[in-house]
Structure formats: C-alpha cells, structure tokens
N, C-alpha and C. Protein backbone atom coordinates (compact mmCIF):
# COMPACT_ATOMS: atom_id res chain seq x y z
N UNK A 1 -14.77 1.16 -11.44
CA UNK A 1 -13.35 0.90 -11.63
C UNK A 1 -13.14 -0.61 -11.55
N UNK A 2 -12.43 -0.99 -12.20
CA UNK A 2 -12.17 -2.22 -12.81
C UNK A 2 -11.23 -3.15 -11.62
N UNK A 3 -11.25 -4.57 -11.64
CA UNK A 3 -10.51 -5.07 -10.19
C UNK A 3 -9.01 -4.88 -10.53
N UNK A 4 -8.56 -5.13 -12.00
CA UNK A 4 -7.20 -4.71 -12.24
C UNK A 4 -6.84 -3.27 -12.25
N UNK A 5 -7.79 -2.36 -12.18
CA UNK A 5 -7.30 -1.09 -11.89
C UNK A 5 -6.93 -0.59 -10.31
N UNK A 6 -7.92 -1.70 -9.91
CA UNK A 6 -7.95 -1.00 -8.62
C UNK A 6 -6.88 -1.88 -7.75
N UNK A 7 -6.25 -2.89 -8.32
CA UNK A 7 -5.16 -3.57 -7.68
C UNK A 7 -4.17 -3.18 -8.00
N UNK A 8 -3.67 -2.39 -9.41
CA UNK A 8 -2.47 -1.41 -9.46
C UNK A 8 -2.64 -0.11 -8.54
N UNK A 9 -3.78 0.24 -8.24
CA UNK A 9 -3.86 1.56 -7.51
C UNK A 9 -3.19 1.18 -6.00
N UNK A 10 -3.85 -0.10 -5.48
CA UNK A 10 -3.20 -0.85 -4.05
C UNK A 10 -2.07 -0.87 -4.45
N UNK A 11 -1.58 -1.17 -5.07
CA UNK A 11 -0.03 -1.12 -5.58
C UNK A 11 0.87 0.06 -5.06
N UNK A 12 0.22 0.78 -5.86
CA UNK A 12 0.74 2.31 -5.99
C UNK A 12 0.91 2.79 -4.29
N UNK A 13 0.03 2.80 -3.59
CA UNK A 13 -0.67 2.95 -2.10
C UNK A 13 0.84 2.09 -1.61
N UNK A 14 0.78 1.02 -1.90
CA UNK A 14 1.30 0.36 -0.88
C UNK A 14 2.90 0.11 -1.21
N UNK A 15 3.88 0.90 -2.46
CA UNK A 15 5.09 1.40 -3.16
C UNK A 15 5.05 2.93 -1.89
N UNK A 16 4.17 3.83 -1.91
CA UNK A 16 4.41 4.41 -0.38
C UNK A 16 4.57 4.17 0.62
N UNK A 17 3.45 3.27 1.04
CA UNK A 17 3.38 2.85 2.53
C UNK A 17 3.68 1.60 2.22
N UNK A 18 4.02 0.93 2.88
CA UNK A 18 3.79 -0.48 2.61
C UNK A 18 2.74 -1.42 2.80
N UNK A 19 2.55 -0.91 4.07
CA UNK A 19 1.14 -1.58 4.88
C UNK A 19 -0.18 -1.23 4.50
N UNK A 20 -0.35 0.08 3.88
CA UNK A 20 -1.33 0.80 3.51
C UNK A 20 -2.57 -0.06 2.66
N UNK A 21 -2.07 -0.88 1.57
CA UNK A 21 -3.25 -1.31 0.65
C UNK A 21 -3.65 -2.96 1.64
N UNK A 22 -2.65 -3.59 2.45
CA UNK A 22 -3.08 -4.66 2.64
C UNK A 22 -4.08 -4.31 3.74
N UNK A 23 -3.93 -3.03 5.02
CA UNK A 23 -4.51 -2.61 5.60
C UNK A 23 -6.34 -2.56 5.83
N UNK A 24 -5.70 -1.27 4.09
CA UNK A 24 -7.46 -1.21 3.89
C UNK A 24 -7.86 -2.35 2.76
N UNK A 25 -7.46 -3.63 2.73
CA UNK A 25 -8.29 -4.22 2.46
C UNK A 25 -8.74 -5.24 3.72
N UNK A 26 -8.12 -4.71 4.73
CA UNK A 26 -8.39 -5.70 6.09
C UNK A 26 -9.67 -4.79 6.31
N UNK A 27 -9.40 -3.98 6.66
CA UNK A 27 -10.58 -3.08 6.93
C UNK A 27 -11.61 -2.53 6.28
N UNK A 28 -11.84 -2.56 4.72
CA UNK A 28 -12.79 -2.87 4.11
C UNK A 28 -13.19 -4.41 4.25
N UNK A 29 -12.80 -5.19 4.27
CA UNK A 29 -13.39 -6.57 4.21
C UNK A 29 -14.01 -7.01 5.66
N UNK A 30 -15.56 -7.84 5.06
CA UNK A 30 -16.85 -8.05 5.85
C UNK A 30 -16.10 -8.66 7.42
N UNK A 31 -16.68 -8.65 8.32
CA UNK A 31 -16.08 -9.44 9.48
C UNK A 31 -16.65 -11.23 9.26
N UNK A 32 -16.39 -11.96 8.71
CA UNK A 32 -16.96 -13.14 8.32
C UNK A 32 -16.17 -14.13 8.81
N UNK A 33 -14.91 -13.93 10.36
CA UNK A 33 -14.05 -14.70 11.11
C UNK A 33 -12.87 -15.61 9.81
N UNK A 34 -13.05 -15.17 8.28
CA UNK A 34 -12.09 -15.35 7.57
C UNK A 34 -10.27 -14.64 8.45
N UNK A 35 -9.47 -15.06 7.47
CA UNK A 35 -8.01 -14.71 8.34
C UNK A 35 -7.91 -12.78 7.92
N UNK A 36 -8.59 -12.01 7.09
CA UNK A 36 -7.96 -10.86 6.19
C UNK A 36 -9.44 -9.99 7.28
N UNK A 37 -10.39 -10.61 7.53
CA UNK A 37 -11.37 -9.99 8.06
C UNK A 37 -11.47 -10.11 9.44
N UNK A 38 -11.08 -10.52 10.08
CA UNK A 38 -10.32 -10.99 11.63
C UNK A 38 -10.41 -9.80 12.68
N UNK A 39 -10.62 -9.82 13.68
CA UNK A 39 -10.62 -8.38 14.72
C UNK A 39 -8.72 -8.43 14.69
N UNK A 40 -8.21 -9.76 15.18
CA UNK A 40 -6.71 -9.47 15.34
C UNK A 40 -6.02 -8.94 14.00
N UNK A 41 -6.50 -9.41 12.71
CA UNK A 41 -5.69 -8.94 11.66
C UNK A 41 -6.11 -7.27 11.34
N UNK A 42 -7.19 -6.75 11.55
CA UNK A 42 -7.30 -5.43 11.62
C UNK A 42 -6.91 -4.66 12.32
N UNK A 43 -6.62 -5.12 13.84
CA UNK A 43 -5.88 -4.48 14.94
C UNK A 43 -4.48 -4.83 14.29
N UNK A 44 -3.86 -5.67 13.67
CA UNK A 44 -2.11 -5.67 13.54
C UNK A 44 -1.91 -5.33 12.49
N UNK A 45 -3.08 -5.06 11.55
CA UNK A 45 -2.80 -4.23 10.35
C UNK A 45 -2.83 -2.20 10.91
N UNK A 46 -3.78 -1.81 11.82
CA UNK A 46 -3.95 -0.87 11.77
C UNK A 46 -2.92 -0.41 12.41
N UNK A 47 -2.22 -1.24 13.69
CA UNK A 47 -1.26 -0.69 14.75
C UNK A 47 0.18 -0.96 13.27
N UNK A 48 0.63 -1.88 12.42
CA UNK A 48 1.54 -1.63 11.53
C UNK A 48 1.58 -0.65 10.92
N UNK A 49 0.45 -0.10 9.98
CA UNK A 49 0.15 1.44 9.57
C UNK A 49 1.05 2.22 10.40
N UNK A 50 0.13 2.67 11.58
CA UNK A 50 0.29 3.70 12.70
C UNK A 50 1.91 3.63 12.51
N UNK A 51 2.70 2.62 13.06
CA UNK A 51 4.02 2.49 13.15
C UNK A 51 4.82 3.08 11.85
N UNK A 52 4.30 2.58 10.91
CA UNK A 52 5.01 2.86 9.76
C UNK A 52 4.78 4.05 9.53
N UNK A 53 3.64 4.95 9.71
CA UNK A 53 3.55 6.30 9.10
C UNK A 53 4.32 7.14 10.36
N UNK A 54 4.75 6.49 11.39
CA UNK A 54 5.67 7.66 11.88
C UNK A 54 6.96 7.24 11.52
N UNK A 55 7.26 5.62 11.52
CA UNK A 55 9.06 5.61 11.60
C UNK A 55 9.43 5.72 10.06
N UNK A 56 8.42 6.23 9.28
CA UNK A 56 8.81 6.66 8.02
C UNK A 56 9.30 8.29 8.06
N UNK A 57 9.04 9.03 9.31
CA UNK A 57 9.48 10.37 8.91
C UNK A 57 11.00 10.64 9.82
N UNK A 58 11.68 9.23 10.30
CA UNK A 58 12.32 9.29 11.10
C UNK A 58 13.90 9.44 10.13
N UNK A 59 14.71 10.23 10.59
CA UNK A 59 15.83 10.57 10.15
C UNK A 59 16.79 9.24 9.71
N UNK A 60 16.51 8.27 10.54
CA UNK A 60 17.76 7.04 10.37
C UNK A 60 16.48 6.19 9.58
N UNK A 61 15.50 6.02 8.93
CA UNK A 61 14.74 5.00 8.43
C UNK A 61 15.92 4.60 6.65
N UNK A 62 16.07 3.79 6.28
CA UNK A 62 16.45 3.52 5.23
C UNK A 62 15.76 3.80 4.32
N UNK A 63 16.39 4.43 2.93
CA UNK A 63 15.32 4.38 1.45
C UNK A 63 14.44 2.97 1.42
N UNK A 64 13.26 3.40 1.22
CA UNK A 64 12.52 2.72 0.35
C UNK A 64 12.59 2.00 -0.68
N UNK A 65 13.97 2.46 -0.92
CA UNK A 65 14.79 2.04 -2.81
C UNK A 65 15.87 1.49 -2.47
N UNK A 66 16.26 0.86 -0.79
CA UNK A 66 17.00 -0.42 -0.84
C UNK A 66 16.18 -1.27 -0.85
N UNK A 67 16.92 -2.34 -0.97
CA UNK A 67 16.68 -3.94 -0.78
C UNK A 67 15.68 -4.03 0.33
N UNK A 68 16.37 -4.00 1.54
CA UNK A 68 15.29 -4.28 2.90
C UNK A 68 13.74 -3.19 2.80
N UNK A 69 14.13 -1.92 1.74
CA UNK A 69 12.53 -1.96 2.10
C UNK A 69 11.83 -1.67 1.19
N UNK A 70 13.09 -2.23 -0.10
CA UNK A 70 12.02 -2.30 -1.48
C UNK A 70 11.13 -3.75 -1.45
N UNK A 71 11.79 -4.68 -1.03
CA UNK A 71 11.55 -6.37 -1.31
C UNK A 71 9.48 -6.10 -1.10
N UNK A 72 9.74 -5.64 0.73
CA UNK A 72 8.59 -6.14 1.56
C UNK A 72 7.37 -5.53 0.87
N UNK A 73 7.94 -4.29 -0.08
CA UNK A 73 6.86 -3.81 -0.76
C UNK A 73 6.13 -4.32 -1.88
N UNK A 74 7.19 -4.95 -2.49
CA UNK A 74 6.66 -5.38 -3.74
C UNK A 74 5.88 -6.48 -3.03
N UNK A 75 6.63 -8.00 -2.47
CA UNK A 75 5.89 -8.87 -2.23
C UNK A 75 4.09 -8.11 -1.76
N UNK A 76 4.39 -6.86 -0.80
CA UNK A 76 2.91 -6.44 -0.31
C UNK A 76 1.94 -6.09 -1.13
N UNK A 77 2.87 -5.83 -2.19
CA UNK A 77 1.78 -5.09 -3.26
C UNK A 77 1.40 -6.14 -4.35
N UNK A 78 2.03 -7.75 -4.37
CA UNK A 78 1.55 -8.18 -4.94
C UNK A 78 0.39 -9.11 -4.57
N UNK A 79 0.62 -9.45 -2.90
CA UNK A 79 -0.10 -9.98 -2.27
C UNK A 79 -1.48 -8.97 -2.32
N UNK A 80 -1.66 -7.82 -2.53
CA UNK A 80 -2.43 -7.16 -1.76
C UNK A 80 -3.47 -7.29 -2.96
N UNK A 81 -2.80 -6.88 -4.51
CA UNK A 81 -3.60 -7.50 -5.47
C UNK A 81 -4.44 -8.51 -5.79
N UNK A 82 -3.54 -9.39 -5.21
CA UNK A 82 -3.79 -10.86 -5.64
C UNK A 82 -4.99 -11.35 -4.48
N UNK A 83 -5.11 -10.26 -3.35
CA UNK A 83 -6.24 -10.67 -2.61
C UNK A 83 -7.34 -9.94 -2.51
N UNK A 84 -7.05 -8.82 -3.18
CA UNK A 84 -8.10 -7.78 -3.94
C UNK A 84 -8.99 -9.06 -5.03
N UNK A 85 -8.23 -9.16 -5.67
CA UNK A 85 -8.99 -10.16 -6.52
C UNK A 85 -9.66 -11.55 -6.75
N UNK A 86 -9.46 -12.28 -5.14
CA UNK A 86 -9.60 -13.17 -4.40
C UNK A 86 -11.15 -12.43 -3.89
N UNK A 87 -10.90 -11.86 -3.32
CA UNK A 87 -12.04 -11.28 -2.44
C UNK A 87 -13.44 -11.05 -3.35
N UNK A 88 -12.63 -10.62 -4.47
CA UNK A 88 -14.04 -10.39 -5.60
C UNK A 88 -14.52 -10.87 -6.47
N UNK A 89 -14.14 -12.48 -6.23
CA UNK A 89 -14.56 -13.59 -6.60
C UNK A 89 -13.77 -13.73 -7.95
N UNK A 90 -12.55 -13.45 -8.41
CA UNK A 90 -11.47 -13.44 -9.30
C UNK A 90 -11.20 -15.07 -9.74
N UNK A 91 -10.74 -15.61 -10.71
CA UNK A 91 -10.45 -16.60 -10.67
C UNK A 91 -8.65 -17.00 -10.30
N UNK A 92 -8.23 -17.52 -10.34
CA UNK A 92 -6.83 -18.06 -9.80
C UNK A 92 -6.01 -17.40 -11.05
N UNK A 93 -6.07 -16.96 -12.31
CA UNK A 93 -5.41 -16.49 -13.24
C UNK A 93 -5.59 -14.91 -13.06
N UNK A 94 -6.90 -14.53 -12.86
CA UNK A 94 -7.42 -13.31 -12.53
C UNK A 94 -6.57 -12.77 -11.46
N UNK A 95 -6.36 -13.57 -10.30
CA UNK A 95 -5.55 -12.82 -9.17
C UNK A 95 -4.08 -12.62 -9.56
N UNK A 96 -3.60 -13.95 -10.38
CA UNK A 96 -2.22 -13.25 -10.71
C UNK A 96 -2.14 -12.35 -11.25
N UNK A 97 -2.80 -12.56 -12.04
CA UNK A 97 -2.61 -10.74 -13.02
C UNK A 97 -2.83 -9.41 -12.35
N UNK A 98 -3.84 -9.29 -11.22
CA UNK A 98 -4.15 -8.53 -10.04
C UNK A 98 -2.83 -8.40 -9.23
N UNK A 99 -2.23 -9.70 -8.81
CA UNK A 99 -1.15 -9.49 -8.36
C UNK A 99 0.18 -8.86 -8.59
N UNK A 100 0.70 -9.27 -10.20
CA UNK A 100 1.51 -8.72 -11.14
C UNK A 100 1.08 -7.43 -10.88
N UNK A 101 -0.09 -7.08 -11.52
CA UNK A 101 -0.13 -4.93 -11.39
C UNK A 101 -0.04 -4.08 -10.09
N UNK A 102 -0.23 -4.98 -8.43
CA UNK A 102 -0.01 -4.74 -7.51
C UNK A 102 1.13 -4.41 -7.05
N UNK A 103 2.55 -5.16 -8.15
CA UNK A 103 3.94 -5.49 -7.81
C UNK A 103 4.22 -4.29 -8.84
N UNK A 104 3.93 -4.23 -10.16
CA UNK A 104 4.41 -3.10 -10.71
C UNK A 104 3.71 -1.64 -10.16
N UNK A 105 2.81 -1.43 -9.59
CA UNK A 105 2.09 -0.50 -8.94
C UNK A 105 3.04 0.02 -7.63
N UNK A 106 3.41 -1.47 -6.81
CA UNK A 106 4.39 -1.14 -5.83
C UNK A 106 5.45 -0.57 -6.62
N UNK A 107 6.46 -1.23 -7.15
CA UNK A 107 7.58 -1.06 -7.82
C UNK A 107 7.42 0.83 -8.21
N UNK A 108 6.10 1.60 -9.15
CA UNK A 108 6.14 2.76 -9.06
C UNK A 108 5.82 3.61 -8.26
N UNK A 109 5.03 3.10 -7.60
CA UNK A 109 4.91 3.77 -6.25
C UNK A 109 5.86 4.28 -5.06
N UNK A 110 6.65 3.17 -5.34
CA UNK A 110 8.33 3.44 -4.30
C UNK A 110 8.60 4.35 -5.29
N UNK A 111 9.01 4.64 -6.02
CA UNK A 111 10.02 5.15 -6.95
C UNK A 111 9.43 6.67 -7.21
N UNK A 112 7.84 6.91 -7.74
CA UNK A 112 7.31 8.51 -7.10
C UNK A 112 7.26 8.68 -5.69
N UNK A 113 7.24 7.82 -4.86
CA UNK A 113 7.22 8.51 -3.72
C UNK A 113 8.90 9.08 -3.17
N UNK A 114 9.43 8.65 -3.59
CA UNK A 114 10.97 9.00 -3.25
C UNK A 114 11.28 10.16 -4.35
N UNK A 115 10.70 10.62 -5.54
CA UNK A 115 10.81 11.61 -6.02
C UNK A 115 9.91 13.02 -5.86
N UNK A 116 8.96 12.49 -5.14
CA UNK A 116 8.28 13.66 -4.44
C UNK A 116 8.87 14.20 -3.05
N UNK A 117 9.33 13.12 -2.12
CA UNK A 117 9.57 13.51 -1.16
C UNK A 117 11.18 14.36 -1.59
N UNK A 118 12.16 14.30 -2.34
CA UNK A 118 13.27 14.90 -2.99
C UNK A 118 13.18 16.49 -3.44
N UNK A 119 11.76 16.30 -4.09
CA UNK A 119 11.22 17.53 -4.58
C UNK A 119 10.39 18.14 -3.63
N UNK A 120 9.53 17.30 -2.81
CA UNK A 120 9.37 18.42 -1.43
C UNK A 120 10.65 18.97 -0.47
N UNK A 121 11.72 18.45 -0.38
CA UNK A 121 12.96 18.81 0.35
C UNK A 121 13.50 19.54 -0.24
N UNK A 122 13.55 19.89 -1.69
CA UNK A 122 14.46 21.14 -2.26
C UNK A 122 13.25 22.03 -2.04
N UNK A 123 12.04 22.16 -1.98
CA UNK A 123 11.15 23.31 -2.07
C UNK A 123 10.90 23.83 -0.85
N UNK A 124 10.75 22.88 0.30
CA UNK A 124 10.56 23.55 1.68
C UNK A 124 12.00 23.24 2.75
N UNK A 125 12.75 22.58 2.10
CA UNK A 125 14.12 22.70 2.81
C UNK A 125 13.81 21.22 4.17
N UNK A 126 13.17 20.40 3.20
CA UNK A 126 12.63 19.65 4.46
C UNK A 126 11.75 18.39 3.46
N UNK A 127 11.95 17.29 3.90
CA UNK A 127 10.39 16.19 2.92
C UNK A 127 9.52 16.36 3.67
N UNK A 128 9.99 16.70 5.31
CA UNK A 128 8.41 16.25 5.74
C UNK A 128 6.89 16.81 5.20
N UNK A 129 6.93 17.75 4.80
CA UNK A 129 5.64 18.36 4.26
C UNK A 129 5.38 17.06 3.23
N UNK A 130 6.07 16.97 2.08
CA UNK A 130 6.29 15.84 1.15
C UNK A 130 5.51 14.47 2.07
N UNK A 131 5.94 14.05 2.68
CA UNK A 131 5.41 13.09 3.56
C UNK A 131 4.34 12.90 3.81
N UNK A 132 4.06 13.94 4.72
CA UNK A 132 2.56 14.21 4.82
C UNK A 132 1.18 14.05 3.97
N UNK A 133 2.12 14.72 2.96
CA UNK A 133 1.10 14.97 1.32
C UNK A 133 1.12 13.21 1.11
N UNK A 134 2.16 12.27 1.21
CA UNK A 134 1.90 11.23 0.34
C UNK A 134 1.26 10.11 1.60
N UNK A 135 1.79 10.54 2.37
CA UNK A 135 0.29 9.59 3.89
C UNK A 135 -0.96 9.99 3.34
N UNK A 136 -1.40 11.17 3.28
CA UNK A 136 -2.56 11.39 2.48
C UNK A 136 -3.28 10.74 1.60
N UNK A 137 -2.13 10.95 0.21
CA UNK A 137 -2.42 10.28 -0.59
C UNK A 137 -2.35 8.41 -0.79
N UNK A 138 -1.48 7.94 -0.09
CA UNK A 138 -1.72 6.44 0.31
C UNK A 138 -2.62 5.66 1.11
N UNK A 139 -3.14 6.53 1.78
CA UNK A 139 -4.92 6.33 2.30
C UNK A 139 -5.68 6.75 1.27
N UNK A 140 -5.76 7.82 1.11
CA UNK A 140 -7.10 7.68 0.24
C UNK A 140 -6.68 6.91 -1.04
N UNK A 141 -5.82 6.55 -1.58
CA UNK A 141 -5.77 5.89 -2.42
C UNK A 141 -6.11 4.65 -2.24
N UNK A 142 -5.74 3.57 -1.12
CA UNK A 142 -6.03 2.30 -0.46
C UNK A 142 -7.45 2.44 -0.48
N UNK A 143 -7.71 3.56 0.33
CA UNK A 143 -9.53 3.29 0.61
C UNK A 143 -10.42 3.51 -0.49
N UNK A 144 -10.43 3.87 -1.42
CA UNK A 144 -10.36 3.60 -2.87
C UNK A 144 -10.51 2.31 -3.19
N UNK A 145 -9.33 2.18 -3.67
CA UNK A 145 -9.21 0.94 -4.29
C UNK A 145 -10.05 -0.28 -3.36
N UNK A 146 -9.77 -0.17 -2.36
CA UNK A 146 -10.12 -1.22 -1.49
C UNK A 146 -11.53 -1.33 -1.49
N UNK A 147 -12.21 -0.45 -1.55
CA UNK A 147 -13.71 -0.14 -1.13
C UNK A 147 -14.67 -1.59 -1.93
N UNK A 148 -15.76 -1.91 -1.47
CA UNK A 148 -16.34 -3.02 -2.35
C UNK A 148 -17.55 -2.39 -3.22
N UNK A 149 -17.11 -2.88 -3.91
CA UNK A 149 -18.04 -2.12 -5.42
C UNK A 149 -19.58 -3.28 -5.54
C-alpha cells in the first residue's frame, strides 16, 4: 500500500477518532529519542486515545461536525499524513500531498462516522453499539496504515 494511500486511510481513522492515526504513528515509530517516537509522546498519545474513546460515548460530548471538533480533526489528519510521509523518507512536496489526503480523509471520516453512528441509533435504539463498531474500526485502520512497510 502506497504512502498516499495509507495517509488518507490515517485520515479516515483519525475523521473518527481524532487521536487515533497520530497515536499509532507514535507507536509504530522506532524509539530513536526523536519528538513522535518519545516514551512521553506515546504515553500522551496513548492516555489521549483512552480519554477520547470514552468521552466520545458521553451524552453531553459535542458533534464531531461542529467547529470545536471538526477543526482539531482535520488539522490531525493533516498533520498525521504529512508525518506519515516524513517518516518514510517523503520529500517536502510528497508530505503535502500526504497531508492534503489526511485532511480530506479526516474531513470523510467525520462525516461517515456520524452517519453510522445515526444509523446504528435508529437500528438498536442507541449509537453506542455504532461506536463501538467504529473504535474498532479506527484502530485497526490507524494500525494499518501506520505500520512500516
């Protein structure tokens, strides 16, 4: 899989979660005392996860599809690209473009995940099942993409 495929897929990952693709690329990446490979940036990436995959099933959390928590996604998903492609020896044009598909990846990623979780709530009278299914799928999708080829 290709580095621009796999930086729209972080995208996608991280339009669910937010934290999800920058995560696992903390945690796929070598321990080499760089800032993304860091013991502290893997511990404040993993404890952000953790946080986010519960206060996402919380009754008062805001859409995903406002402002406050569309912005942090996109910027995440473009950053997350753009260091996907950094990491794999990308050139400086290479990462934007990595970056760009990270931001439109986010951008659809918010937008199915808020239509699944809609369509898990008319089917089980509830998203959380919905939820569940897309924590799922925003890990293994991150760890995916993230993985070093």
């Amino acid at each position: 899989m290709s580095v621009l495929t796999r930086a729209a897929l972080l995208g996608l990952a991280t339009g669910g979660r937010s934290t999800s693709g920058l995560t696992a690329l903390a945690l796929s990446h070598p321990a080499t005392g760089g800032a993304l490979g860091s013991r502290w940036t893997r511990r404040l990436a993993g404890a952000a996860t953790a946080g986010e995959f519960v206060g996402d099933k919380l009754p008062r959390t805001p859409s995903r599809l406002h402002p406050v928590g569309l912005v942090p996604r996109l910027v995440l998903g473009a950053l997350t690209g753009a260091a996907l492609s950094h990491r794999e020896g990308g050139s400086r044009n290479r990462a934007l473009l990595a970056g760009a598909l990270g931001l439109l990846g986010a951008t659809a990623g918010s937008r199915l995940g808020v239509s699944w979780r809609q369509l898990a709530s008319r089917r089980f009278g509830s998203d959380l099942p919905g939820a569940l299914v897309e924590d799922a799928w925003c890990v293994a999708a991150a760890r995916l993409a993230s993985r070093r080829l």
